[in-house]
N, C-alpha and C. Protein backbone atom coordinates (compact mmCIF):
# COMPACT_ATOMS: atom_id res chain seq x y z
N UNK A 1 83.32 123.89 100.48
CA UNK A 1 84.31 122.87 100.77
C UNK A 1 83.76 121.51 100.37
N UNK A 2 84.69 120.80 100.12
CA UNK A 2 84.42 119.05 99.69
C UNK A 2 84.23 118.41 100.99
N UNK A 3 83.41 117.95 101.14
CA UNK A 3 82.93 117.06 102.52
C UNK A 3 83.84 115.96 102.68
N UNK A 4 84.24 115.29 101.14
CA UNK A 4 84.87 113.67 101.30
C UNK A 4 86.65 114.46 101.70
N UNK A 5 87.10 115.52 101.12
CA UNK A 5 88.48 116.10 101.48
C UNK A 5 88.90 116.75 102.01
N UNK A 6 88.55 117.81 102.45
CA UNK A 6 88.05 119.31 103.03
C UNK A 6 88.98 120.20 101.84
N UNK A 7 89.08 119.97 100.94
CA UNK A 7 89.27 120.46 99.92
C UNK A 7 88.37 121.50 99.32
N UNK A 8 88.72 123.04 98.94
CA UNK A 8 87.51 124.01 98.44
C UNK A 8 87.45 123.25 96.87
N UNK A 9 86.24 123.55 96.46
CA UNK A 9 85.59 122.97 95.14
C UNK A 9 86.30 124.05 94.18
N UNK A 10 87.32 123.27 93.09
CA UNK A 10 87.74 124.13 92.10
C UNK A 10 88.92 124.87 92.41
N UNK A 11 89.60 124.06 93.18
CA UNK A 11 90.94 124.22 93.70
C UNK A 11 91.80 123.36 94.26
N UNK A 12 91.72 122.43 93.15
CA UNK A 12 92.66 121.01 93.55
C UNK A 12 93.79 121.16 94.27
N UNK A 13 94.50 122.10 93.59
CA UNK A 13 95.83 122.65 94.30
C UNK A 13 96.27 122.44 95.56
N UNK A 14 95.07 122.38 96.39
CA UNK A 14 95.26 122.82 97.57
C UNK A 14 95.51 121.38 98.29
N UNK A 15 94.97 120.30 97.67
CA UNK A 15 95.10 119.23 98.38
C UNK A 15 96.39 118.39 97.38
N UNK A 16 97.58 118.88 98.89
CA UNK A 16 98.94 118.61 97.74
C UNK A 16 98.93 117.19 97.29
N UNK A 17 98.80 115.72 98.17
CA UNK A 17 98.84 114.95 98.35
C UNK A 17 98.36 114.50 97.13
N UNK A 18 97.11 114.50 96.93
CA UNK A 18 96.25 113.92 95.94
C UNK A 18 96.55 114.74 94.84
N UNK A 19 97.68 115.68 94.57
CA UNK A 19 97.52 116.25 93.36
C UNK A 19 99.20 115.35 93.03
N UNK A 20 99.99 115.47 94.27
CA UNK A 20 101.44 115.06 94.03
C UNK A 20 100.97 113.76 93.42
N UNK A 21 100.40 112.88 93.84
CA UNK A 21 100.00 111.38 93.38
C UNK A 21 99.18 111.25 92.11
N UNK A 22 98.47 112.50 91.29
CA UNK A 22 97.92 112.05 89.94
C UNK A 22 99.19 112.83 89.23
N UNK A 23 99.70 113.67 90.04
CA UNK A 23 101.39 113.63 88.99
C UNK A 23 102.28 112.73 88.41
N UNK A 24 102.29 111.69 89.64
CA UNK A 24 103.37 110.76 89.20
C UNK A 24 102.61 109.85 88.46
N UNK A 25 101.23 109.37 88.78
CA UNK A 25 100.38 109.02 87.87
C UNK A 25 100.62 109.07 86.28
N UNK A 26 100.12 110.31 86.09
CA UNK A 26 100.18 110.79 85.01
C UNK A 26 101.39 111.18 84.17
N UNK A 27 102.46 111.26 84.51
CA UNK A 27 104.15 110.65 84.03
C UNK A 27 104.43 109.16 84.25
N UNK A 28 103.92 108.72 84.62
CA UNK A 28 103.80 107.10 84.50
C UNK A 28 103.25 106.58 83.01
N UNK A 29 102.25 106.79 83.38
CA UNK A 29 100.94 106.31 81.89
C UNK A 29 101.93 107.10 80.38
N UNK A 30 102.31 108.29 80.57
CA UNK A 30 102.52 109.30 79.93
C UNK A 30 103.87 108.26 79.18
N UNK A 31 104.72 107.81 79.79
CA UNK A 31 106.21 107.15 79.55
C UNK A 31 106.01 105.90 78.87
N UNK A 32 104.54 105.37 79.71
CA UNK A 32 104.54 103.81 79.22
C UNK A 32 103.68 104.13 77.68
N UNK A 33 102.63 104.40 77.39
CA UNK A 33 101.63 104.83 76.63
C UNK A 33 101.82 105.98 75.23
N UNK A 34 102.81 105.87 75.65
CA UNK A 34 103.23 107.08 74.62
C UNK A 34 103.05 107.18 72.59
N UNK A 35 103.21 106.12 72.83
CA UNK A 35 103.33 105.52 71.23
C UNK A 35 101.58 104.65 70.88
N UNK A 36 100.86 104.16 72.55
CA UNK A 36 99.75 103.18 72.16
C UNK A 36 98.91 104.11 73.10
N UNK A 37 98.18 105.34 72.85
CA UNK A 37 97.30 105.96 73.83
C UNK A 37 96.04 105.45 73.90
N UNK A 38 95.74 104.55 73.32
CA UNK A 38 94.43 103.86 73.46
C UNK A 38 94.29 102.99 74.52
N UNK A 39 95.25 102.07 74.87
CA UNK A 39 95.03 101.08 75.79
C UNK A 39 95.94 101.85 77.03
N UNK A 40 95.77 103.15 77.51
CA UNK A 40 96.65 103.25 79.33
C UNK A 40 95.70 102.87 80.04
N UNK A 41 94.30 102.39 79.96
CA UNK A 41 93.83 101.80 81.04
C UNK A 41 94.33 100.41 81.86
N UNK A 42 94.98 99.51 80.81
CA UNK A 42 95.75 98.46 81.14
C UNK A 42 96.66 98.68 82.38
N UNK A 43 97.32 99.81 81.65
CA UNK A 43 98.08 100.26 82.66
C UNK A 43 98.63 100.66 83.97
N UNK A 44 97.50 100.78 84.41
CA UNK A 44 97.35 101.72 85.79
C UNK A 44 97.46 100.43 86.99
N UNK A 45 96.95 99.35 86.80
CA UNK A 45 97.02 98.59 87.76
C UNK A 45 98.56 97.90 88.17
N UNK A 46 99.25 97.72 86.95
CA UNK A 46 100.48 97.27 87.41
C UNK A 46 101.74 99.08 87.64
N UNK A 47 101.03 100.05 87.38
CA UNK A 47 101.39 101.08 88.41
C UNK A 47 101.28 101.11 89.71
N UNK A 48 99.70 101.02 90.07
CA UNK A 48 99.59 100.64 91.24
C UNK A 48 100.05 100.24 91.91
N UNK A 49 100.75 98.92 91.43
CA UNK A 49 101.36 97.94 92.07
C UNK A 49 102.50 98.45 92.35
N UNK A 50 103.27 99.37 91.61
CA UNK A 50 104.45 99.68 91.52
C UNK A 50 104.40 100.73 92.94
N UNK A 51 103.69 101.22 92.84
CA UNK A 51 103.62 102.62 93.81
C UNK A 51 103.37 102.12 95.26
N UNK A 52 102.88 100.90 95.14
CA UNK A 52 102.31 100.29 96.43
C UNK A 52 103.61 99.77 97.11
N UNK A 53 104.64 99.24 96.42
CA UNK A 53 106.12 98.99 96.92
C UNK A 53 107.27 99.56 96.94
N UNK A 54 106.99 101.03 96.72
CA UNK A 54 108.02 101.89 96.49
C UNK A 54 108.13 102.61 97.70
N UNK A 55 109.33 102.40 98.39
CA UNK A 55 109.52 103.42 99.36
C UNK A 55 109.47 104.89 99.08
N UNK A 56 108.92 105.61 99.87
CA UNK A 56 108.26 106.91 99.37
C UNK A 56 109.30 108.04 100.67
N UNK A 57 109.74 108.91 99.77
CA UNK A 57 110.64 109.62 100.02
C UNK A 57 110.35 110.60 101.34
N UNK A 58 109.05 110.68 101.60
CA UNK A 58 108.21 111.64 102.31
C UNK A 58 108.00 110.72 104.08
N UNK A 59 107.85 109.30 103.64
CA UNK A 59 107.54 108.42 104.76
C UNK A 59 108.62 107.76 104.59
N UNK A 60 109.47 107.42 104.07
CA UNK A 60 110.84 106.19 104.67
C UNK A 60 109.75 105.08 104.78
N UNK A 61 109.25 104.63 104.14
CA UNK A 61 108.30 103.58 104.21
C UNK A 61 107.47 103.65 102.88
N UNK A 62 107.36 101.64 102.52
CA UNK A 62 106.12 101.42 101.24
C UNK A 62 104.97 102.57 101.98
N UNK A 63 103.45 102.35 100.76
CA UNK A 63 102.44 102.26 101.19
C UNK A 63 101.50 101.30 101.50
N UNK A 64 101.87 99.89 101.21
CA UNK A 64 102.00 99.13 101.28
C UNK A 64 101.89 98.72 102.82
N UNK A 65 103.85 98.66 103.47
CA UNK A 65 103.44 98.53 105.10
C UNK A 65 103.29 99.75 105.53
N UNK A 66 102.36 100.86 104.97
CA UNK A 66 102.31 101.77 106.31
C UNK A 66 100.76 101.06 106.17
N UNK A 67 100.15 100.84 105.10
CA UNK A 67 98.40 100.43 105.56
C UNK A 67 98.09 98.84 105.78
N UNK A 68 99.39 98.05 105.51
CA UNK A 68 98.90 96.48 106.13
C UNK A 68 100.04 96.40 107.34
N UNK A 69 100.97 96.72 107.53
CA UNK A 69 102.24 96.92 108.36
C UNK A 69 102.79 95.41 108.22
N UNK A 70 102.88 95.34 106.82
CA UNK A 70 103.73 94.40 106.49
C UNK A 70 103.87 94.80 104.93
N UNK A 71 105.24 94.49 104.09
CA UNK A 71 105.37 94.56 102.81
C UNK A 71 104.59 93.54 101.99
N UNK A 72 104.32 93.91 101.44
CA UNK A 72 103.57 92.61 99.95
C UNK A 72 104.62 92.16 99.66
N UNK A 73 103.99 90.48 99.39
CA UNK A 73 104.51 89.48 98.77
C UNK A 73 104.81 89.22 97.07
N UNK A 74 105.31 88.98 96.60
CA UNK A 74 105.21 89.21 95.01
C UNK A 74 105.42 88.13 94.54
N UNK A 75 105.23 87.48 93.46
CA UNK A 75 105.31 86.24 92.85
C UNK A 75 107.13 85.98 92.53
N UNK A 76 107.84 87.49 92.38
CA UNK A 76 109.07 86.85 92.22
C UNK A 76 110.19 86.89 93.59
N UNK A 77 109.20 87.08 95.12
CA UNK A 77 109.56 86.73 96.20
C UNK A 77 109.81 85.21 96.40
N UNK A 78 109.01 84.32 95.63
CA UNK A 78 108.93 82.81 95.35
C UNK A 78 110.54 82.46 95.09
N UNK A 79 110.62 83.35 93.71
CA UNK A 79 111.95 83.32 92.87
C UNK A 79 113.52 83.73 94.06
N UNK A 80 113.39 85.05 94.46
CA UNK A 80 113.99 85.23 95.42
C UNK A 80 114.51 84.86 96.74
N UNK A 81 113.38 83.73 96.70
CA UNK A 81 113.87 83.24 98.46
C UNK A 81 113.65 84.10 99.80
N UNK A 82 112.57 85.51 99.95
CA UNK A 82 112.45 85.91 100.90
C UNK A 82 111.92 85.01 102.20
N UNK A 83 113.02 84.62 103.21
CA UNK A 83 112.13 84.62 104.26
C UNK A 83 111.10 84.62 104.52
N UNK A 84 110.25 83.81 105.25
CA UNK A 84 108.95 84.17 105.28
C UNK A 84 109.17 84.32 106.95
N UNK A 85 107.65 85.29 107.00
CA UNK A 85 107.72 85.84 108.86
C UNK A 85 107.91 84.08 109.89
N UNK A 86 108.10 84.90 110.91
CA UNK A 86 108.47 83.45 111.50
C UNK A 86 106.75 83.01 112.32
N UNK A 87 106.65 81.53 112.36
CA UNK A 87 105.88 81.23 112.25
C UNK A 87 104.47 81.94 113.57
N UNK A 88 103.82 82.40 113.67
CA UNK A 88 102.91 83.05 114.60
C UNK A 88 101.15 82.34 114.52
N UNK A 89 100.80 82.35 115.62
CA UNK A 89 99.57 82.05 115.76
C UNK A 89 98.38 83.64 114.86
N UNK A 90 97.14 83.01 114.64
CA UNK A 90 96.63 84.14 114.03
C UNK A 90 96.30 84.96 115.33
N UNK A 91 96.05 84.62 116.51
CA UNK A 91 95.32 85.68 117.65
C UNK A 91 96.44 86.31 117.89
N UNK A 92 97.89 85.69 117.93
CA UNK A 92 99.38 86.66 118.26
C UNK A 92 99.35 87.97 117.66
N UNK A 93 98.91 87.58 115.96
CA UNK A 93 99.38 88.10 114.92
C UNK A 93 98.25 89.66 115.47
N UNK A 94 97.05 89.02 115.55
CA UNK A 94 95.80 90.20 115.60
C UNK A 94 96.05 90.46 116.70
N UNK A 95 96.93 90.08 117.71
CA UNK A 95 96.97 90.77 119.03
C UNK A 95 98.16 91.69 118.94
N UNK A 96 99.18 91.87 118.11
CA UNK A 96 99.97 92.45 118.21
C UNK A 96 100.10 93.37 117.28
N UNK A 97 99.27 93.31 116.16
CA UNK A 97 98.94 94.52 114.65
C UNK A 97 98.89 95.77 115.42
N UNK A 98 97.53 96.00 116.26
CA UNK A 98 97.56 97.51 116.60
C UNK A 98 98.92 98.00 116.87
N UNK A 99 99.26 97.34 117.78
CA UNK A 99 100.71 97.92 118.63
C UNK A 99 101.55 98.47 117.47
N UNK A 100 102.11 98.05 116.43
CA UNK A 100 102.64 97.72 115.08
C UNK A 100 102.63 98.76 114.20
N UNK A 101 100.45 98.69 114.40
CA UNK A 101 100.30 99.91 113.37
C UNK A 101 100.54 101.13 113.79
N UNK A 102 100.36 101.46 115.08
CA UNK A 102 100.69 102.88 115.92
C UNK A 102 102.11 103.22 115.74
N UNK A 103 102.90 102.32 115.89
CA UNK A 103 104.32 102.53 115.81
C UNK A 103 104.67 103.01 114.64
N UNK A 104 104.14 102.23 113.48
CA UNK A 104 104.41 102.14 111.86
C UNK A 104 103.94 103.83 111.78
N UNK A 105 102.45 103.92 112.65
CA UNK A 105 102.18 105.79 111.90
C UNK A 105 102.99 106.61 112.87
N UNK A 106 103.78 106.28 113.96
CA UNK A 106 104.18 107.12 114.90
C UNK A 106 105.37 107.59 113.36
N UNK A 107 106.15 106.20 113.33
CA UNK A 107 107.49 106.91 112.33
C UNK A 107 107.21 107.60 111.06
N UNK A 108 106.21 107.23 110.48
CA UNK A 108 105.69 108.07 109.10
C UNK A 108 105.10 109.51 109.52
N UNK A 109 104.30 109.54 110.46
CA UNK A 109 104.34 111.19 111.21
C UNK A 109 105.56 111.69 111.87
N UNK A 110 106.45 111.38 112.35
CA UNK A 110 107.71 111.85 112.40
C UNK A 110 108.72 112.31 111.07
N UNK A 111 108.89 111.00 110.57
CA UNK A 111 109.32 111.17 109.23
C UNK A 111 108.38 111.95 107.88
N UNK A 112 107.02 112.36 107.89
CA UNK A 112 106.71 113.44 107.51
C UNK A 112 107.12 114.86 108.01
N UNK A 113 107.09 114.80 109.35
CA UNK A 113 107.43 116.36 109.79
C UNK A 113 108.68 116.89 109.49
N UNK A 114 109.56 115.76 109.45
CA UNK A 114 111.12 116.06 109.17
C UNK A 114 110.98 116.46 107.80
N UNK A 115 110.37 115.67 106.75
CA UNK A 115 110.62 115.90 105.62
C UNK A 115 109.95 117.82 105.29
N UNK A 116 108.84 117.78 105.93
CA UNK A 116 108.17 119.28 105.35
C UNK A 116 109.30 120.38 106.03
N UNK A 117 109.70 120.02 107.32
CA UNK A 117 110.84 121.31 107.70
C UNK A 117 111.84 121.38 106.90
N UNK A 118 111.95 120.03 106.39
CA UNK A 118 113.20 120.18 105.03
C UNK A 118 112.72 121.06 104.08
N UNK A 119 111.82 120.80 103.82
CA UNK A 119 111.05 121.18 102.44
C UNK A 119 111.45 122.63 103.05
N UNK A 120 110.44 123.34 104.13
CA UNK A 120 110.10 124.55 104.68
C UNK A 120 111.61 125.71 104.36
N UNK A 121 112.39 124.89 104.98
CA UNK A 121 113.92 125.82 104.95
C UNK A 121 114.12 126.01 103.83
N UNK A 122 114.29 124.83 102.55
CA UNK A 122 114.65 125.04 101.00
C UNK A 122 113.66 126.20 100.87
N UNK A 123 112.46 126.53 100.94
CA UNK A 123 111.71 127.43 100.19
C UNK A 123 112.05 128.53 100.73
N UNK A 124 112.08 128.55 102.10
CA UNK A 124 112.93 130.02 102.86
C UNK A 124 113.91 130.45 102.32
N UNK A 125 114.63 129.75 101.79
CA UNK A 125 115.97 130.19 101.35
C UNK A 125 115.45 130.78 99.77
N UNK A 126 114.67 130.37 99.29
CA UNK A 126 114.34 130.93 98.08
C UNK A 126 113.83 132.23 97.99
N UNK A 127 113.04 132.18 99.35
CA UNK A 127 112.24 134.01 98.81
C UNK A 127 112.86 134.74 99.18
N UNK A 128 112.12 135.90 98.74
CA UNK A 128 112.96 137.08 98.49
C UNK A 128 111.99 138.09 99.58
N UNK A 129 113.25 138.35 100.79
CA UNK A 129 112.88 139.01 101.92
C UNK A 129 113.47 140.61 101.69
N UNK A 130 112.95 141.32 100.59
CA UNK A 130 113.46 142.28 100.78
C UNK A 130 113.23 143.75 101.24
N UNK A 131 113.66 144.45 102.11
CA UNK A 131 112.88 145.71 102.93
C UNK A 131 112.61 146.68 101.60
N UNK A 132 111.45 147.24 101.91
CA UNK A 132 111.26 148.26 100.88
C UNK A 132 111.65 149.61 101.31
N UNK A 133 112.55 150.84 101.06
CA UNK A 133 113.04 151.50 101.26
C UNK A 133 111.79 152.83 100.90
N UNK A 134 112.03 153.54 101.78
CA UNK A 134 110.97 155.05 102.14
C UNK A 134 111.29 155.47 100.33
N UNK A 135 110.52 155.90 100.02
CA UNK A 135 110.45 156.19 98.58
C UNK A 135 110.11 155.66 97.51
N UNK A 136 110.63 154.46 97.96
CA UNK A 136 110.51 153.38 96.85
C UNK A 136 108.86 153.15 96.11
N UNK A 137 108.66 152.90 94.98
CA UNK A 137 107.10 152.74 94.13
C UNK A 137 107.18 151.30 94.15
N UNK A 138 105.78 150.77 94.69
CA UNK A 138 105.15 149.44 94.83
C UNK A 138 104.04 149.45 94.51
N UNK A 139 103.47 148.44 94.04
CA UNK A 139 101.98 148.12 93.49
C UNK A 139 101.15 147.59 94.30
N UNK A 140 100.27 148.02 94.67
CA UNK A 140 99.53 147.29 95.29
C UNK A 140 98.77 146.02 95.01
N UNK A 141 98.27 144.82 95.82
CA UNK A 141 97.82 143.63 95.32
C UNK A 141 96.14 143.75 96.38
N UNK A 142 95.56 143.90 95.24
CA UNK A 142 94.33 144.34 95.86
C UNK A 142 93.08 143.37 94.88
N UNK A 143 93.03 142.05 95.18
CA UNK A 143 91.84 141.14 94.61
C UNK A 143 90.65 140.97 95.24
N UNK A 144 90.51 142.21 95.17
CA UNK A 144 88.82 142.20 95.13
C UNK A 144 87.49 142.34 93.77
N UNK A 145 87.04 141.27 94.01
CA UNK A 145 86.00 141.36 93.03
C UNK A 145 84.51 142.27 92.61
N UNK A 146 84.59 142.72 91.71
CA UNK A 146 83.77 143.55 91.28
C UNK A 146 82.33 143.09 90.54
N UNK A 147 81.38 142.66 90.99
CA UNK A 147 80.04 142.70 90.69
C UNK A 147 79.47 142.93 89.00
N UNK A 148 79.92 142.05 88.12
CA UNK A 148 79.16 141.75 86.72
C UNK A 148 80.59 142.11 85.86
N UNK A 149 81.82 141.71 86.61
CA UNK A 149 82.77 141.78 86.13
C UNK A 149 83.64 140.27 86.07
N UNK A 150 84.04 139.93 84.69
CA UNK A 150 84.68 138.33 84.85
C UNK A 150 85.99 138.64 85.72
N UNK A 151 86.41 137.66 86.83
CA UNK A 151 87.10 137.87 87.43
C UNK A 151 88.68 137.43 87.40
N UNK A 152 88.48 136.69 86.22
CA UNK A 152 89.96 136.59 85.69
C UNK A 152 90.66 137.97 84.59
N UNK A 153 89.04 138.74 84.11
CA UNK A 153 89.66 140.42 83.39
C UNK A 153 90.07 140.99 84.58
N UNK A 154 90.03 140.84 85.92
CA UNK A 154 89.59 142.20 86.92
C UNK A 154 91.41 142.36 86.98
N UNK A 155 91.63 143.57 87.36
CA UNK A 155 92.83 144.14 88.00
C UNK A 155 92.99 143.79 89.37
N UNK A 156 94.29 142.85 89.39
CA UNK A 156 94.76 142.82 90.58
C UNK A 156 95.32 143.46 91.37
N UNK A 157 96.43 143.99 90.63
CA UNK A 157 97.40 145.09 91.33
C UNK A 157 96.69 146.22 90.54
N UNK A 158 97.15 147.65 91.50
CA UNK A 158 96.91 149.10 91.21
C UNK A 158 98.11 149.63 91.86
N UNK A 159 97.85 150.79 91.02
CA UNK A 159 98.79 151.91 90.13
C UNK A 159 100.12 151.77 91.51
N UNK A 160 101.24 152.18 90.73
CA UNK A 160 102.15 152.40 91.93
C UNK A 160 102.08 153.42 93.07
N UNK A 161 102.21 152.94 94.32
CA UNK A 161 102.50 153.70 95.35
C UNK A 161 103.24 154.21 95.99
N UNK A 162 103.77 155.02 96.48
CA UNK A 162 104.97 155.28 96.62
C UNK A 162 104.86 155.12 98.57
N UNK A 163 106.53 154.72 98.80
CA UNK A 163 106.76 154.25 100.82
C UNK A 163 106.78 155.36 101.15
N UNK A 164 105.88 155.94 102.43
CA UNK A 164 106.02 157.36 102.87
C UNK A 164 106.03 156.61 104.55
N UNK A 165 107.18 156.97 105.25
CA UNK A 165 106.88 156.72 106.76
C UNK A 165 106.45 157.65 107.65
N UNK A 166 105.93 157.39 108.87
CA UNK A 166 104.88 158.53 109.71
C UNK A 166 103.78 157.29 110.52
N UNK A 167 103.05 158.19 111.16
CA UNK A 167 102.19 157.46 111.97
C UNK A 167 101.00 157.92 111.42
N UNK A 168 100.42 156.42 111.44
CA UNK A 168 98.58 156.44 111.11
C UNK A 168 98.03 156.86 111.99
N UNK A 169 97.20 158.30 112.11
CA UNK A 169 96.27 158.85 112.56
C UNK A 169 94.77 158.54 112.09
């Protein structure tokens, strides 16, 4: 396992988060860069930026205010005329952040859980729950590895089996 992720080594997959985020990454650079592949390093920072103010479908919230619990300011907020917060002392301000930030992760952990049961049901509805009927031939899925054998040649599944019902003695 990866100490900094708890991620197993050589199985990015597993850590969806950080894989969902060099996705959009990488269709980003991919859209802008397309024609000039030499310079996408330029690039990435005013992505950044982009990603940092984008309400994110997963949290109902930037990333932005879920890690300062306030939105960034932008140079064409100047242009715009946003409001600025109303006026606060700095000890108010640091006396009242925690409270703020707990709240800010209470709704992004709520509004994560909602989103994965969403997720959860769509995929339920996708698989395929189907009973296997007494007779019926199935393959078995049996990945076990064999000792001086490459393990992407090895056989996964073996030979068909056929459903016989009865009790294991």
């Amino acid at each position: 396992m990866d100490a900094t992720n708890g991620t197993t080594s050589y199985h990015p997959q597993s850590d969806g988060m950080i894989e969902r985020f060099n996705h959009t990454l990488e269709r980003y650079i991919a859209k802008v860069v397309e024609n000039r592949q030499r310079d996408w390093k330029k690039h990435i920072q005013p992505f950044l930026l982009l990603y940092r103010i984008a309400v994110h479908e997963s949290t109902s919230v930037t990333p932005a205010f879920a890690y300062f619990g306030r939105e960034l300011r932008l140079p064409a907020d100047l242009i715009t005329g946003i409001p600025p917060d109303a006026p606060r002392s700095i000890t108010d301000y640091a006396n009242d952040l925690p409270n703020k930030m707990n709240d800010i992760y209470e709704h992004v952990r709520k509004t994560v859980q909602q989103m994965s049961e969403k997720m959860k049901t769509r995929y339920d509805r996708k698989m395929n729950n189907k009973a296997f009927d007494e007779g019926s031939l199935v393959w078995l899925h049996n990945p076990v590895r064999s000792k001086g054998k490459f393990p992407k040649l090895q056989a996964k599944w073996y030979r068909p089996y056929r459903i016989v019902t009865g009790s294991m003695t």
